[in-house]
N, C-alpha and C. Protein backbone atom coordinates (compact mmCIF):
# COMPACT_ATOMS: atom_id res chain seq x y z
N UNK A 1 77.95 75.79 114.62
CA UNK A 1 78.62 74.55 114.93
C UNK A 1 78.23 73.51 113.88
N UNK A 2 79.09 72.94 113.04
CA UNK A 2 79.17 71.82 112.24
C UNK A 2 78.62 70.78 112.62
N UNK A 3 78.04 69.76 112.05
CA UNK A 3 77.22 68.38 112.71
C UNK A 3 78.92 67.33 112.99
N UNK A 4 79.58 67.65 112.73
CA UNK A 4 80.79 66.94 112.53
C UNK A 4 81.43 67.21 113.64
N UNK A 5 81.55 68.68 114.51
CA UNK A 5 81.85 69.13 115.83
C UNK A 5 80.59 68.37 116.59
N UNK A 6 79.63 68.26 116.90
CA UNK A 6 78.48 67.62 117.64
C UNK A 6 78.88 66.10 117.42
N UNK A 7 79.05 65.57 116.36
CA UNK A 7 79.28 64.19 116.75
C UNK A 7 80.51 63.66 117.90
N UNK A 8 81.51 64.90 116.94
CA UNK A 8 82.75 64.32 118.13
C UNK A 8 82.44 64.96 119.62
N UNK A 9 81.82 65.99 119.53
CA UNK A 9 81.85 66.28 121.37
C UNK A 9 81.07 65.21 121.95
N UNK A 10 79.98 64.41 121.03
CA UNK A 10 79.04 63.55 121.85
C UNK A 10 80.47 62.45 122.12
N UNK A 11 80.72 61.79 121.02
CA UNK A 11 81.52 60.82 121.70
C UNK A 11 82.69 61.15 122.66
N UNK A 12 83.02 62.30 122.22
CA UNK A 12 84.14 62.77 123.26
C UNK A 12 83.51 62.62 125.31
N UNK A 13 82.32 63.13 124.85
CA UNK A 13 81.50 62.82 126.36
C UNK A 13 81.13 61.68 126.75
N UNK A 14 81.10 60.81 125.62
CA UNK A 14 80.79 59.63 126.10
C UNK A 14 81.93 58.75 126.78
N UNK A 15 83.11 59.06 125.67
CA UNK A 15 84.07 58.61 126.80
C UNK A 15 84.33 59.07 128.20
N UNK A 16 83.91 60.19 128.24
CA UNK A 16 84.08 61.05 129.54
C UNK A 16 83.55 60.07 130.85
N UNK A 17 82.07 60.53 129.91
CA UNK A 17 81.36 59.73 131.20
C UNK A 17 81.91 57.97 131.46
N UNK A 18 82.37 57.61 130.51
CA UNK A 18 82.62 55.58 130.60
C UNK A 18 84.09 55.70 131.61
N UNK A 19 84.99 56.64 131.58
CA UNK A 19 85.89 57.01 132.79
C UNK A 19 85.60 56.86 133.95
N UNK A 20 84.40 57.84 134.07
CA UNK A 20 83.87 58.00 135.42
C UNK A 20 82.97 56.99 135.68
N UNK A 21 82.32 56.18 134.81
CA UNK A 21 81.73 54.73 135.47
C UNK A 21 82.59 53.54 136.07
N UNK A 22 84.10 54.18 135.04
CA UNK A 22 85.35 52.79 135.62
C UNK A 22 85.63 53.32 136.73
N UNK A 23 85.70 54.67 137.71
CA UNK A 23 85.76 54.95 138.49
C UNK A 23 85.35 53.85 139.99
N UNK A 24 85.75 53.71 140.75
CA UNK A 24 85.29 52.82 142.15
C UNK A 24 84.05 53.97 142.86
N UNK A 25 83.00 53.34 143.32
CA UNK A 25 81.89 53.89 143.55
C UNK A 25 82.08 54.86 144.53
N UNK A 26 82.80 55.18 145.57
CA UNK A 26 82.91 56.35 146.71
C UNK A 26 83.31 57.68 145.24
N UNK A 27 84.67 57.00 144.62
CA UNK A 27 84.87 58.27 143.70
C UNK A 27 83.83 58.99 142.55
N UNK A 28 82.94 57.68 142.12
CA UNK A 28 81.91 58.07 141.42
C UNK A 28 80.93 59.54 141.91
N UNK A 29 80.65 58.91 142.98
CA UNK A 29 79.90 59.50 143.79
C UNK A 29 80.45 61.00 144.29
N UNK A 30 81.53 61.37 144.72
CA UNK A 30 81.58 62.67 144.76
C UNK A 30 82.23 63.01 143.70
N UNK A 31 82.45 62.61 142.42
CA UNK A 31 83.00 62.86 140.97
C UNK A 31 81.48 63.68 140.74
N UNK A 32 80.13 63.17 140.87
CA UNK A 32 79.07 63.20 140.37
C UNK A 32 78.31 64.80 141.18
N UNK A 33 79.22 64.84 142.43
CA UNK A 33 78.54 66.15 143.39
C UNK A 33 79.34 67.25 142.58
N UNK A 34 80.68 67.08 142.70
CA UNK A 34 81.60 68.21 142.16
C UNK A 34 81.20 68.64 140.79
N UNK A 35 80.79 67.57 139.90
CA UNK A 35 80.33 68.29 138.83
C UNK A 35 78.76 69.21 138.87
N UNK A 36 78.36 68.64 140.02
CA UNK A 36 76.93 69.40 140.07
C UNK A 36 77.18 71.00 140.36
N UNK A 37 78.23 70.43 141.45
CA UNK A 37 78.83 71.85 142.10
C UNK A 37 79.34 73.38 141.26
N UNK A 38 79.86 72.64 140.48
CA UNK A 38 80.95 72.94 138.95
C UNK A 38 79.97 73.54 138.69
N UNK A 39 78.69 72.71 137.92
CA UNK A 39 77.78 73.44 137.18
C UNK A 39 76.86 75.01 137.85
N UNK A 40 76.95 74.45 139.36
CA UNK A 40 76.11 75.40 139.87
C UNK A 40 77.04 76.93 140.06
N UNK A 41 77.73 76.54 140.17
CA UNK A 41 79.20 78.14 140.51
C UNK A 41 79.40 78.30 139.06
N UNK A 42 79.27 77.47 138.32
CA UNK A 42 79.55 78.27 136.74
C UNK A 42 81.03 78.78 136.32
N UNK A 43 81.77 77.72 136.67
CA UNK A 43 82.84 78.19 135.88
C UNK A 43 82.88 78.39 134.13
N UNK A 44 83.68 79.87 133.67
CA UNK A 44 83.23 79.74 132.48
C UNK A 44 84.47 78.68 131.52
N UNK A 45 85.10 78.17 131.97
CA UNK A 45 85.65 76.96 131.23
C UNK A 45 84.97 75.75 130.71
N UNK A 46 83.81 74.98 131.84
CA UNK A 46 82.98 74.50 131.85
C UNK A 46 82.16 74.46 130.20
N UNK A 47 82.04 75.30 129.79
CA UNK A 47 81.20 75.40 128.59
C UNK A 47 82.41 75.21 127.17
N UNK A 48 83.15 75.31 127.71
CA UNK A 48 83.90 75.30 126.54
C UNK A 48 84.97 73.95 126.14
N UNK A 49 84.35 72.68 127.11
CA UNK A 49 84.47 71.81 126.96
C UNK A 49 84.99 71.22 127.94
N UNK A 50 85.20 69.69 128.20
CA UNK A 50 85.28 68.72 129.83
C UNK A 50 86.51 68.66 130.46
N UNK A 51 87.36 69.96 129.85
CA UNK A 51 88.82 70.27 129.97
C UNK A 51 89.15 69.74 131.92
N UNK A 52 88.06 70.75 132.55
CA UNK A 52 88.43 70.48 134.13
C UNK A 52 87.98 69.66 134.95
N UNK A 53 86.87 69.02 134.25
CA UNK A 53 86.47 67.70 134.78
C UNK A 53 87.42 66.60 134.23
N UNK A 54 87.75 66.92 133.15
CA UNK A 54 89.20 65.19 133.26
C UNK A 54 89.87 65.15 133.70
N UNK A 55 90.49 66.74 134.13
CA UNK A 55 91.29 66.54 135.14
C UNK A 55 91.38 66.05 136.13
N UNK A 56 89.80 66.48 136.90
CA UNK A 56 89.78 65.46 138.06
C UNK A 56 89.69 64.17 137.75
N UNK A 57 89.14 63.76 136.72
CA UNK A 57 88.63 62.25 136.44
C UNK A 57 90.57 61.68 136.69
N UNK A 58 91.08 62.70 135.92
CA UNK A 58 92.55 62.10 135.70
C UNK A 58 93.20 61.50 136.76
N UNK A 59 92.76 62.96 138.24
CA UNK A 59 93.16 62.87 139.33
C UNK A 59 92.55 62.09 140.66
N UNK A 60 91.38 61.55 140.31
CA UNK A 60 90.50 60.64 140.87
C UNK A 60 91.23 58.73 139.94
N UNK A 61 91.35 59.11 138.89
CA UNK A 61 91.88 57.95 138.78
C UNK A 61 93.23 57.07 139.11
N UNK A 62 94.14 58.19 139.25
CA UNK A 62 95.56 58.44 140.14
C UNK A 62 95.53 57.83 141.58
N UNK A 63 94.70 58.15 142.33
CA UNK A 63 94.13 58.02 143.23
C UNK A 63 93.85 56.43 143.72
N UNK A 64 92.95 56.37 142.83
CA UNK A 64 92.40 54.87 143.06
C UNK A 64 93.14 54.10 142.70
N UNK A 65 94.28 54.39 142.03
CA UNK A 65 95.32 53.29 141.36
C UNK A 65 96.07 52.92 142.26
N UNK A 66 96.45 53.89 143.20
CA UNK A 66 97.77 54.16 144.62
C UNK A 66 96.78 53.15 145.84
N UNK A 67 95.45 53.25 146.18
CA UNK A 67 94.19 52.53 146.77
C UNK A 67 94.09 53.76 147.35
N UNK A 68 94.34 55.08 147.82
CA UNK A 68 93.72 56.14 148.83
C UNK A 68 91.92 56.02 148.68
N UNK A 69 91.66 56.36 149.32
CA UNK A 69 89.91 56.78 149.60
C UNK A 69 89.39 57.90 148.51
N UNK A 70 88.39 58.17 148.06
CA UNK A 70 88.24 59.74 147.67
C UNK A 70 88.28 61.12 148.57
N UNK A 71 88.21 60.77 149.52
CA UNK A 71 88.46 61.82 150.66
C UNK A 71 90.00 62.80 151.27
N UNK A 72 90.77 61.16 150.76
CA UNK A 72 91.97 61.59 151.16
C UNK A 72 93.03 62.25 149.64
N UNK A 73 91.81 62.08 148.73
CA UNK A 73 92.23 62.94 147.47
C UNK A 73 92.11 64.54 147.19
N UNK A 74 90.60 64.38 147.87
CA UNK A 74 90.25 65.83 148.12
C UNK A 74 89.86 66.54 149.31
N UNK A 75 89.68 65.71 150.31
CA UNK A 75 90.11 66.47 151.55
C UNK A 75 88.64 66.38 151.53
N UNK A 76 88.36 66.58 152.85
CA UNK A 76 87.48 66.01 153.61
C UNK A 76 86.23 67.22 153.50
N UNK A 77 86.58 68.55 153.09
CA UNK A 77 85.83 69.80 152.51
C UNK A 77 85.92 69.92 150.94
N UNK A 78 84.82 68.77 150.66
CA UNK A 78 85.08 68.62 149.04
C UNK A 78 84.50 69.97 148.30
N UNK A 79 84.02 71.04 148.80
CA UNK A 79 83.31 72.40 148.21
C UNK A 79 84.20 72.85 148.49
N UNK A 80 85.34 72.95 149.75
CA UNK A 80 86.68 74.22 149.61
C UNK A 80 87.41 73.17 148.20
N UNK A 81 87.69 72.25 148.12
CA UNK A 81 88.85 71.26 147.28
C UNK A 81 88.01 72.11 145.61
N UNK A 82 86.49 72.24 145.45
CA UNK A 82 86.12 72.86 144.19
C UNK A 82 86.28 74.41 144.09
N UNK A 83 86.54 74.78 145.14
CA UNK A 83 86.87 76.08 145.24
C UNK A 83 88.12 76.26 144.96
N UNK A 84 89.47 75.60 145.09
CA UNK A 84 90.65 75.65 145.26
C UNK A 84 90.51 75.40 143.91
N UNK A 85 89.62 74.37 143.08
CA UNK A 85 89.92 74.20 141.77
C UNK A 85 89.76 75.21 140.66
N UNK A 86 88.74 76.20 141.45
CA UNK A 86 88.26 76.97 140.26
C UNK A 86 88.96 78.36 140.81
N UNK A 87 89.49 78.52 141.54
CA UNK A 87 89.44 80.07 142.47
C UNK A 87 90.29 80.92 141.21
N UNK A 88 91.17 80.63 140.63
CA UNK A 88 91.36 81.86 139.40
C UNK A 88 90.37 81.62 138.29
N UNK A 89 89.29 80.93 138.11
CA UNK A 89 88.73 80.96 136.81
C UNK A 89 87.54 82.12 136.70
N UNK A 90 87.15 82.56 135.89
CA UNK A 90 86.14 83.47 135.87
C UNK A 90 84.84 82.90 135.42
N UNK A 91 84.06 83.11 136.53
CA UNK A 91 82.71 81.81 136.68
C UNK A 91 81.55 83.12 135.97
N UNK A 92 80.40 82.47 135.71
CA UNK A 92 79.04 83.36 135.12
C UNK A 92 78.94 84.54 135.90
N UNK A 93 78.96 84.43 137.60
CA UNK A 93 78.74 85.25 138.38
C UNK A 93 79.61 86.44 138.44
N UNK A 94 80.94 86.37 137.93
CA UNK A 94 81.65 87.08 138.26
C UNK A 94 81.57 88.18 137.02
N UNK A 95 81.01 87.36 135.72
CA UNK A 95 80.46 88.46 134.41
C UNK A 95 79.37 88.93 134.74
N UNK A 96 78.41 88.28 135.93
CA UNK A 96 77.02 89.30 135.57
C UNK A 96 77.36 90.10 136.54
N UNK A 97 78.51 90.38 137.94
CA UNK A 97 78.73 90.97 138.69
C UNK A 97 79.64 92.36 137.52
N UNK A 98 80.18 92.09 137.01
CA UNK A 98 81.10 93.02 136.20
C UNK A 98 79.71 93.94 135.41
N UNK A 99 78.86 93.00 134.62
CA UNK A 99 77.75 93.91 134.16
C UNK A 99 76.86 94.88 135.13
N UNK A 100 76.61 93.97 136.10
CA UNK A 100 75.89 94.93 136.98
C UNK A 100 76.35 96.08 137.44
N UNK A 101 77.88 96.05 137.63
CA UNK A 101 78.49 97.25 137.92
C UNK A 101 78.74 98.21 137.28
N UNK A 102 79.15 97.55 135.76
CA UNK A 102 79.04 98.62 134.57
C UNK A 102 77.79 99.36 134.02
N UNK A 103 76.62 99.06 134.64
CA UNK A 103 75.37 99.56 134.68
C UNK A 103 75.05 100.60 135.77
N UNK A 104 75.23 100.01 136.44
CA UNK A 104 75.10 101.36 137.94
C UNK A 104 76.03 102.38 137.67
N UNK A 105 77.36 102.08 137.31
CA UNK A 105 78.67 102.92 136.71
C UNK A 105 77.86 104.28 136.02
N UNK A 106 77.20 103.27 134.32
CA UNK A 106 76.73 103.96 133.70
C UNK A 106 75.16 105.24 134.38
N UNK A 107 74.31 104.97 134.88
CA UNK A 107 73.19 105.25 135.49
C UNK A 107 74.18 106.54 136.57
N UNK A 108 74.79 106.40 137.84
CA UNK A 108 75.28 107.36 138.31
C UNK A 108 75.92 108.41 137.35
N UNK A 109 76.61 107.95 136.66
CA UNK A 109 77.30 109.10 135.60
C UNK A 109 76.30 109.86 135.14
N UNK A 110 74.98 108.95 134.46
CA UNK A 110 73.95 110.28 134.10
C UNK A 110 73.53 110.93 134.80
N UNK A 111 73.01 110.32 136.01
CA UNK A 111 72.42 111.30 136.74
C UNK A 111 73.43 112.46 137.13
N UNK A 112 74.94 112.16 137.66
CA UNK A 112 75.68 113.55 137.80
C UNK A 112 76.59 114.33 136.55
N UNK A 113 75.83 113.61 135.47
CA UNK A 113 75.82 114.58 134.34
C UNK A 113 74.63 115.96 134.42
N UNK A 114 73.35 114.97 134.61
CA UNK A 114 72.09 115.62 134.28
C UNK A 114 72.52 117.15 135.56
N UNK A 115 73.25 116.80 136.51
CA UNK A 115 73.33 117.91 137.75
C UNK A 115 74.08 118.97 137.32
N UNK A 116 74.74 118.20 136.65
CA UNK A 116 75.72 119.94 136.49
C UNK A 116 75.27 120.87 135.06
């Protein structure tokens, strides 16, 4: 990575985050869980830049413009509303689940190699 890619992702985040400070404080506030959430389920989009968090920022700011609540944006089960967000993406878990399987895969095969 170029120092020239690092500068712009910093400022690119910085605007990110100055969005979510113009945000009204209820939205701040579960803007701030969902991304924890985000981070903890590991979507692998997530790393490859703030693509699905602006969205919400986009859609949290939509929101507050109309006056709704943050609740009545994402529904009152804000972990199903991050689930609904990510449910086709392919999160960390679902690659180390694919490895783990391609390991046991591999390991049974030897052993009913070694049998016959």
């Amino acid at each position: 990575m170029r120092i020239q890619e690092i500068i712009e992702g910093k400022k690119e985040w910085r605007a990110h985050v100055a969005r979510v400070k113009a945000l009204p404080k209820d939205y701040q506030i579960v803007y701030n869980e969902l991304q924890k959430y985000l981070y903890k389920v590991g979507p692998v989009e997530l790393s490859n830049g703030i693509g699905l968090l602006s969205g919400i920022i986009d859609l949290f700011e939509e929101g507050a413009a109309f006056g709704k609540g943050v609740l009545q944006v994402t529904g009152s089960d804000v972990a199903a509303f991050c689930d609904d967000l990510i449910k086709d993406s392919k999160t960390y878990a679902d690659i180390y689940q694919e490895s783990v399987n391609k390991d046991v895969n591999k390991a049974i095969k030897k052993v009913t190699d070694k049998r016959k």
